[in-house]
Protein backbone atom coordinates (compact mmCIF):
# COMPACT_ATOMS: atom_id res chain seq x y z
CA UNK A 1 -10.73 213.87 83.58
CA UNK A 2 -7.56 214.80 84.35
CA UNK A 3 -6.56 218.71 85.08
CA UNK A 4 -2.44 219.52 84.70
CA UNK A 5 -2.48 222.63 87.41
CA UNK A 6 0.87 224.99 87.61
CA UNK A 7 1.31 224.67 90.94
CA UNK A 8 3.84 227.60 91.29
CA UNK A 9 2.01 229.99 89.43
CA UNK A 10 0.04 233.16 91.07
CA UNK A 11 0.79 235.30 93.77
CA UNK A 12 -0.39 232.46 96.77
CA UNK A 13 1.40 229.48 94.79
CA UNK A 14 2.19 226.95 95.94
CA UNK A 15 0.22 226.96 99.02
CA UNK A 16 -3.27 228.21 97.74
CA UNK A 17 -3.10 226.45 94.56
CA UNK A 18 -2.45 222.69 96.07
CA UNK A 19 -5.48 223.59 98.19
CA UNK A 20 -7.74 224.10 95.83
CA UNK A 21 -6.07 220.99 93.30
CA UNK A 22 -6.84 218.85 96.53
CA UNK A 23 -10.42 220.19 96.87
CA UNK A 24 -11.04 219.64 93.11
CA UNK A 25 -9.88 216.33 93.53
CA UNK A 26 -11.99 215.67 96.59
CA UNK A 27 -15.22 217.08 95.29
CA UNK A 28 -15.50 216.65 91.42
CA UNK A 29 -13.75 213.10 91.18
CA UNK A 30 -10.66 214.04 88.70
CA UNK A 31 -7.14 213.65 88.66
CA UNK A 32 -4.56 216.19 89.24
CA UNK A 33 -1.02 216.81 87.59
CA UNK A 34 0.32 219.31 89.83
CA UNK A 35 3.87 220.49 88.53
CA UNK A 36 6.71 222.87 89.88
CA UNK A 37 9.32 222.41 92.60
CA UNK A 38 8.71 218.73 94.04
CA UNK A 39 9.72 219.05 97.74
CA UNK A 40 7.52 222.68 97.81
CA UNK A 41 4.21 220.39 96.64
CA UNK A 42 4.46 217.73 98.74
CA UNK A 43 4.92 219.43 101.96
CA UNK A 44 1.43 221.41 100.67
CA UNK A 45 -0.21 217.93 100.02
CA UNK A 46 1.29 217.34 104.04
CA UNK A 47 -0.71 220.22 104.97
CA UNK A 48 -3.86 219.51 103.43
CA UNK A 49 -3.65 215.18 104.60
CA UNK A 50 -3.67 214.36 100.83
CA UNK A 51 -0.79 212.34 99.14
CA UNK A 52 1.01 211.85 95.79
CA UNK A 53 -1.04 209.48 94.62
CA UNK A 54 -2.83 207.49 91.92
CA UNK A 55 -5.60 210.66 91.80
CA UNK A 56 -2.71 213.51 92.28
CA UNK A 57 0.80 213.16 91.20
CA UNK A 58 3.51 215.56 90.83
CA UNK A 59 5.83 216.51 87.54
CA UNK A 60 8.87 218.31 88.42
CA UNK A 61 9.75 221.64 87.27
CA UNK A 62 12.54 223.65 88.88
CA UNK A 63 11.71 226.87 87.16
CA UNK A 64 9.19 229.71 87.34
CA UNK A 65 7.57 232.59 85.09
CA UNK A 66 7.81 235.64 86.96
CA UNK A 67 5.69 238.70 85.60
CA UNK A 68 8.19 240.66 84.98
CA UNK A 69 9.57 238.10 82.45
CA UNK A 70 9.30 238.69 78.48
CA UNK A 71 6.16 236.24 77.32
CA UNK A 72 8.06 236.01 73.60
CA UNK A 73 11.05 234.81 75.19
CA UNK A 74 10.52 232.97 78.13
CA UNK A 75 9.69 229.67 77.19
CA UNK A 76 13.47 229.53 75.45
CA UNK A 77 14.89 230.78 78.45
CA UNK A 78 12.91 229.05 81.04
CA UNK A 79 12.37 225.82 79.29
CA UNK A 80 12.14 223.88 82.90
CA UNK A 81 9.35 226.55 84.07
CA UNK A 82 6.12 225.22 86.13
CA UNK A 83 4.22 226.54 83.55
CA UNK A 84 5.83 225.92 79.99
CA UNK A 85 6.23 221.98 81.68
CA UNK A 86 2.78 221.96 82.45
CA UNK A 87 1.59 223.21 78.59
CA UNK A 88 3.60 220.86 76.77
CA UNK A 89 2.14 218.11 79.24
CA UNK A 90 -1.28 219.15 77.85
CA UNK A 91 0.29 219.38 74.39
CA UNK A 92 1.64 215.47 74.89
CA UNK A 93 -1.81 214.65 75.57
CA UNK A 94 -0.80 214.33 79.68
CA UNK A 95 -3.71 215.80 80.78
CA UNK A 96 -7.23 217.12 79.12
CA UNK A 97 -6.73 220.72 80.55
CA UNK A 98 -4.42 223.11 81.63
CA UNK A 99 -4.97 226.03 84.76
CA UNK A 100 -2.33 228.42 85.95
CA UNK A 101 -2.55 231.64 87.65
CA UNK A 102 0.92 233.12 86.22
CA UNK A 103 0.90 235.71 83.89
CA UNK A 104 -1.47 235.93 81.32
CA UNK A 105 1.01 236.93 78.42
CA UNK A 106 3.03 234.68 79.45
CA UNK A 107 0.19 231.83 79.30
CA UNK A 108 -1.14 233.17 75.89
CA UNK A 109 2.20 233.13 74.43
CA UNK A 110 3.05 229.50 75.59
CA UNK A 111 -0.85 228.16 74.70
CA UNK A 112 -0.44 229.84 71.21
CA UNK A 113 3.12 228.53 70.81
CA UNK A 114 3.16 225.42 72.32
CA UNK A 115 -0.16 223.67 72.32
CA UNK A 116 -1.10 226.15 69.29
CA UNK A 117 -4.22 227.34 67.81
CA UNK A 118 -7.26 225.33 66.25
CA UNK A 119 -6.37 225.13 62.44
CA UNK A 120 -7.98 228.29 61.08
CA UNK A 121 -8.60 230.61 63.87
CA UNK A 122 -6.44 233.66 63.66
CA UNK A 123 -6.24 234.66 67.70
CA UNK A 124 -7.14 233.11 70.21
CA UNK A 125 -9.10 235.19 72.91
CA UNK A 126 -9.89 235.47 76.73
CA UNK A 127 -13.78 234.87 77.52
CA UNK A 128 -14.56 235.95 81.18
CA UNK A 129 -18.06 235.10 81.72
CA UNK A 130 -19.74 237.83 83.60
CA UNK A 131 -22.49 238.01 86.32
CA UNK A 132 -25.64 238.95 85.26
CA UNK A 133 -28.23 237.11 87.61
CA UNK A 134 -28.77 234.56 85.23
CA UNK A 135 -26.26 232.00 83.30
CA UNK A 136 -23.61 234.69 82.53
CA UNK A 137 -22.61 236.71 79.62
CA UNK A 138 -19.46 235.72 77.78
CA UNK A 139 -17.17 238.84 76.91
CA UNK A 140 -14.94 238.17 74.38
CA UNK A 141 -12.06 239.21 74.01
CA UNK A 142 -11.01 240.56 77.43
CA UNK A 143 -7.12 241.44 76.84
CA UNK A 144 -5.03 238.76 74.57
CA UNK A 145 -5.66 240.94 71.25
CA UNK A 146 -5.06 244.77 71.87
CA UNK A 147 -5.51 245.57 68.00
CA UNK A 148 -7.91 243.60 66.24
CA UNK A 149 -9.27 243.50 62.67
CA UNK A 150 -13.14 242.94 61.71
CA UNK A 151 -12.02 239.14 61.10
CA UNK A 152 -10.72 238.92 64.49
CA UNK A 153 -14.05 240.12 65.84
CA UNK A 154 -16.24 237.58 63.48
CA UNK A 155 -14.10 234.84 64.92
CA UNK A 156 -14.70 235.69 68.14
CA UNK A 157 -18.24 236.30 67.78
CA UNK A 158 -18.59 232.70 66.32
CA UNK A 159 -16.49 231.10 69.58
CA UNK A 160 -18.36 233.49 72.36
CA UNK A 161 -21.22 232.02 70.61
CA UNK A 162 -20.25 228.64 70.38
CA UNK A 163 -19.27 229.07 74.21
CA UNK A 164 -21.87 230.14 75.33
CA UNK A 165 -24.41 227.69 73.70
CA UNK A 166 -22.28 224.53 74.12
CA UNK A 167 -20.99 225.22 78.39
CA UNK A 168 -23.28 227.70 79.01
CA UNK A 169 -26.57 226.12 78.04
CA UNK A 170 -27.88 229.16 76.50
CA UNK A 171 -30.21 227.72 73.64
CA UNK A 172 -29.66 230.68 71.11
CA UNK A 173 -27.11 232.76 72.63
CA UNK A 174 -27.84 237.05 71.34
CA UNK A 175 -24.30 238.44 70.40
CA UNK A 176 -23.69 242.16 70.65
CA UNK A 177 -20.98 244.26 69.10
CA UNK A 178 -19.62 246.93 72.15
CA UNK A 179 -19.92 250.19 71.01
CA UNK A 180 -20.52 253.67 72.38
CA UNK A 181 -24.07 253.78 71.35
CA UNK A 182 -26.57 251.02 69.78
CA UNK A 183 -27.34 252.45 66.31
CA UNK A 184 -26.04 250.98 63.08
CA UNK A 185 -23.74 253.76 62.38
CA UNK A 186 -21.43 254.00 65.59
CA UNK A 187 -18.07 253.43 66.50
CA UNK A 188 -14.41 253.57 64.55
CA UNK A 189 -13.67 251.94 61.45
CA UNK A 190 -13.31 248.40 63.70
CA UNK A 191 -16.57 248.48 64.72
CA UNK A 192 -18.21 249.43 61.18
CA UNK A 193 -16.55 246.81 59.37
CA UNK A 194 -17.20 244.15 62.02
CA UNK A 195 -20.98 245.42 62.20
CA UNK A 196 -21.20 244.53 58.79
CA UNK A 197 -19.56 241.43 59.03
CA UNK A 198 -21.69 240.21 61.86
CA UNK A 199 -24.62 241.55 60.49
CA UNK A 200 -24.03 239.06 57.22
CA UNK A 201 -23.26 235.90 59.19
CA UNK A 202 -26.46 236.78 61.53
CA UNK A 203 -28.18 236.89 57.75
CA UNK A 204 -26.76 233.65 56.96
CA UNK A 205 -28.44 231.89 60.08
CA UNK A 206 -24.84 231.49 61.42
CA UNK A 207 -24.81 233.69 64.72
CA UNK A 208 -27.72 235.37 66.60
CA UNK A 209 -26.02 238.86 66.26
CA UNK A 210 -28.23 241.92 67.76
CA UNK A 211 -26.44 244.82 66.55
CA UNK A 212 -24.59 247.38 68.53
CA UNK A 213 -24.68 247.75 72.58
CA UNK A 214 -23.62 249.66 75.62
CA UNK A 215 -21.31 248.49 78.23
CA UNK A 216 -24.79 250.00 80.71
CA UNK A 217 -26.61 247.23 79.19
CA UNK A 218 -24.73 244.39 79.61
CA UNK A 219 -26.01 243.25 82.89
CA UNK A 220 -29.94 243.38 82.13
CA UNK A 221 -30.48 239.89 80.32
CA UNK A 222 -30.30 241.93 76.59
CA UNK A 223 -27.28 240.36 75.64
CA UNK A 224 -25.99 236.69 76.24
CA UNK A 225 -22.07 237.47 74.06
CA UNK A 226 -20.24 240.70 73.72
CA UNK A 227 -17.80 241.05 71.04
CA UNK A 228 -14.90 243.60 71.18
CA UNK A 229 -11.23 244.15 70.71
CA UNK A 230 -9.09 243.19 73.66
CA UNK A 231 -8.02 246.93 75.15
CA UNK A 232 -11.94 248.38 75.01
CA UNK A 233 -12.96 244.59 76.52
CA UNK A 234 -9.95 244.40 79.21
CA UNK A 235 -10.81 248.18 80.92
CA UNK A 236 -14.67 247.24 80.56
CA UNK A 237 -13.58 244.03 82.56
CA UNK A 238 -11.15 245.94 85.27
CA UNK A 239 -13.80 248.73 85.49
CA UNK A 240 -16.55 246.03 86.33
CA UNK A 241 -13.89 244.74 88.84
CA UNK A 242 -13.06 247.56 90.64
CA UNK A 243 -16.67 248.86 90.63
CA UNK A 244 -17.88 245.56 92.42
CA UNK A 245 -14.82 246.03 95.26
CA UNK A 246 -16.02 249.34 95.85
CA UNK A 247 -19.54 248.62 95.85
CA UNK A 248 -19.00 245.59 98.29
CA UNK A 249 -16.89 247.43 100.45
CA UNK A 250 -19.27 250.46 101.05
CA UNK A 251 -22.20 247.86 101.44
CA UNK A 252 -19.79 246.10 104.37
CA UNK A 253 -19.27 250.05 105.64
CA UNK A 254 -23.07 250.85 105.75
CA UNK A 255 -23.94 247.16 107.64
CA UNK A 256 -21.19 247.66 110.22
CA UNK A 257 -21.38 251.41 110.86
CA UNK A 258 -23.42 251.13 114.20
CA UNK A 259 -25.62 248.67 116.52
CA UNK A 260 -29.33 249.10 114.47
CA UNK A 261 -27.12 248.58 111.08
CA UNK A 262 -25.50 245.42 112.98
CA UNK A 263 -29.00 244.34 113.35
CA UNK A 264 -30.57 244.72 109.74
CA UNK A 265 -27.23 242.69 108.72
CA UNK A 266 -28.04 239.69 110.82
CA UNK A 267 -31.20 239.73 109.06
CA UNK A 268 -30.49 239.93 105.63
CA UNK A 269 -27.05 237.95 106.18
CA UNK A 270 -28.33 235.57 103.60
CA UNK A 271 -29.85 237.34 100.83
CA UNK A 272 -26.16 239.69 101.26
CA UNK A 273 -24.34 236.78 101.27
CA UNK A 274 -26.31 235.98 97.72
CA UNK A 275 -24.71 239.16 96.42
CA UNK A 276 -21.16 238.39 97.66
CA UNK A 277 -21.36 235.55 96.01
CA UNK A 278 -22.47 236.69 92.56
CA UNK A 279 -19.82 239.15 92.65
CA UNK A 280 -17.09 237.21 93.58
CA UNK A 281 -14.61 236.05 90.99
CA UNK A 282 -13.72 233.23 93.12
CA UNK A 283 -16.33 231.64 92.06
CA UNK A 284 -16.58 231.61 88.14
CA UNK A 285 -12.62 230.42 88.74
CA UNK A 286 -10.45 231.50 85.57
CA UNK A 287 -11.15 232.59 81.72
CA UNK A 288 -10.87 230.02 78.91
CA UNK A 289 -8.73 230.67 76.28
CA UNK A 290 -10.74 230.08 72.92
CA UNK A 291 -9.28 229.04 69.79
CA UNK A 292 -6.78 226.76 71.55
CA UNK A 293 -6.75 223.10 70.46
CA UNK A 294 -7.20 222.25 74.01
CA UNK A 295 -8.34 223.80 76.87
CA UNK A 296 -6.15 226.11 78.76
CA UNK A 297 -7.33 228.05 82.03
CA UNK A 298 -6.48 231.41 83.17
CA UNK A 299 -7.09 231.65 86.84
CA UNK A 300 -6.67 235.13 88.35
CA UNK A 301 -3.40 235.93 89.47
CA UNK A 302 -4.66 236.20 93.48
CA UNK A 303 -6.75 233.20 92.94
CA UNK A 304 -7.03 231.23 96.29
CA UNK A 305 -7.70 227.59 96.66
CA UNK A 306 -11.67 228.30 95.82
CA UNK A 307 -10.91 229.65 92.71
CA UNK A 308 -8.79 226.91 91.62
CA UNK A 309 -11.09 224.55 92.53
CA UNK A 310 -14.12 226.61 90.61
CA UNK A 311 -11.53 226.85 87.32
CA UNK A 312 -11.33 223.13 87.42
CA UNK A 313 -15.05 222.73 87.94
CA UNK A 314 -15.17 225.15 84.34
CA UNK A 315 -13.03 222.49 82.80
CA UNK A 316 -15.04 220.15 83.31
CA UNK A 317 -17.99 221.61 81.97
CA UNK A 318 -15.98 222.60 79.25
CA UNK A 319 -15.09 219.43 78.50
CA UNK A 320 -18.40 217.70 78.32
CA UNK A 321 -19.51 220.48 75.97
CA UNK A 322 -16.90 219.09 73.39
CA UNK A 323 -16.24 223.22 72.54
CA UNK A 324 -13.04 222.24 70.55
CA UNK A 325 -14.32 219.50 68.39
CA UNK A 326 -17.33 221.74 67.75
CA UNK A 327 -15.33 224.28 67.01
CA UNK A 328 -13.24 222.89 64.44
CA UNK A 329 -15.78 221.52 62.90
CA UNK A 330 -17.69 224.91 62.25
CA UNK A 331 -14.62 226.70 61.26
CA UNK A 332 -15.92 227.11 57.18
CA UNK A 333 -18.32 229.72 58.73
CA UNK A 334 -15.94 231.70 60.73
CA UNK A 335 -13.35 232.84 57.72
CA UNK A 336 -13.69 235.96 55.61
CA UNK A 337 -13.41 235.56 51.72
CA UNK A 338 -10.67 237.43 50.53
């Protein structure tokens, strides 16, 4: 497999991200297309003893996307960018996935314009796979679609789903429709016409759709995909974030806090270390954008080289799951008759 990476994208590019393209590279037996500034990449690759070679070569790009940049109008502007090179690479059929860490409208915009959208689908949408203890639970969508119709919401019901079942492993994945209570009757207009939707294509056999449920409920194995519009799925996500930072850091405050805490620490260093570990988004890597013809990867923009690595392990997984074929082939069931 081979993985195009924007090397200059993300606040610790280039450094960070050659790390972790050298670790994939190491450790999951791929290739890497690293592109952006030439001479900045290969004096990484010095750093880390790897070379420019038949496993990891370079593509030049002179150009970057910086956040404060327009995503509608960048990619005319910035044509030479790390990370508009690096799309149309996977577009060309240069690589078999794409991972960058720069800005995520920027990335949507170029995936949607450049590689463009499976035939049919109507947005593409962020999928974060959350901790739960278990395989994960897919949330979907997590930011790419602020306003959303109950189309929008079937589609991405179908693709969580699809996710989930084909990369995830879950067998019969249970999709949920966030809402601010579970019974039939809740929520805006959004929510009442995608109930019904989902509830008919649950009828039909096509999705395993379990009505209504709480962002509480997420994390206690009762849901495997959560469906919602992109601004009530993107604070649910940044909430969970910050919540886990503050958690962790209290936890780290109660351990260190005197000598007999010290103690219990060094005891339980491993079961705490189990926790850090669930909780950090380091390891899960990046979010897939669905509905893309091919895979694109949005790492985090403070992803370090673990992350990068971890996002290119997800490609990989991604890519023995065949999601896109799968996906285009199921599209008859994701459409609403007009």
């Amino acid at each position: 497999m081979r993985v195009i990476i924007d090397a200059m994208g993300g606040d610790n590019a280039p450094g960070e991200i050659v790390k972790g393209a050298v670790a994939a590279v190491r450790e999951l037996d791929i290739e890497a297309v690293l592109v952006g500034r030439t001479e900045e990449i290969e004096a990484c690759l010095a750093r880390e003893g790897a070379n420019s070679d038949g496993r990891i070569s370079i593509v030049d790009a002179r150009e970057t996307v910086e956040m404060e940049d327009d995503p509608t109008g960048v990619f005319r502007t910035k044509k030479d960018s790390s990370m508009s090179v690096a799309l149309s690479l996977l577009r060309d059929g240069g690589g078999d996935a794409c991972i960058s860490a720069g800005s995520t409208g920027a990335l949507l915009t170029g995936a949607t314009l450049i590689v463009k959208r499976v035939r049919g689908i109507r947005r593409a949408a962020m999928a974060p796979v959350l901790p739960n203890g278990g395989r994960g639970v897919v949330l979907i969508d997590c930011g790419a679609n602020v306003e959303c119709t109950g189309e929008y919401l079937l589609q991405f019901a179908f693709m969580g789903s699809l996710y989930s079942k084909t990369v995830l492993g879950c067998e019969s994945p249970r999709v949920g429709l966030l809402n601010v209570g579970t019974e039939d009757t809740k929520g805006t207009g959004l929510q009442k016409e995608a109930f019904e939707l989902l509830k008919n294509a649950h009828d039909g056999g096509h999705i395993n759709f379990i009505g209504n449920v709480e962002a509480s409920g997420v994390f206690f194995n009762t849901v495997d995909v959560v469906v919602t519009d992109g601004f009530s799925g993107n604070v649910m996500l940044k909430t969970i974030e910050g919540s886990g930072k503050f958690l962790m850091g209290r936890v780290k405050d109660i351990l260190t806090y005197n000598r007999r805490s010290k103690l219990a620490a060094l005891v339980l260093r491993e079961r705490f270390g189990e926790l850090k570990k669930l909780v950090d988004p380091s390891e899960v890597g990046g979010t897939a954008m669905l509905g893309i013809s091919k895979l694109v990867i949005k790492a985090h923009g403070g992803s370090d080289a673990k992350a990068i690595t971890s996002a290119a392990r997800q490609a990989l997984a991604y890519q023995s799951a065949n999601f896109a074929s799968q996906l285009t082939e199921n599209m008859n069931l994701m459409t609403v008759s007009k």
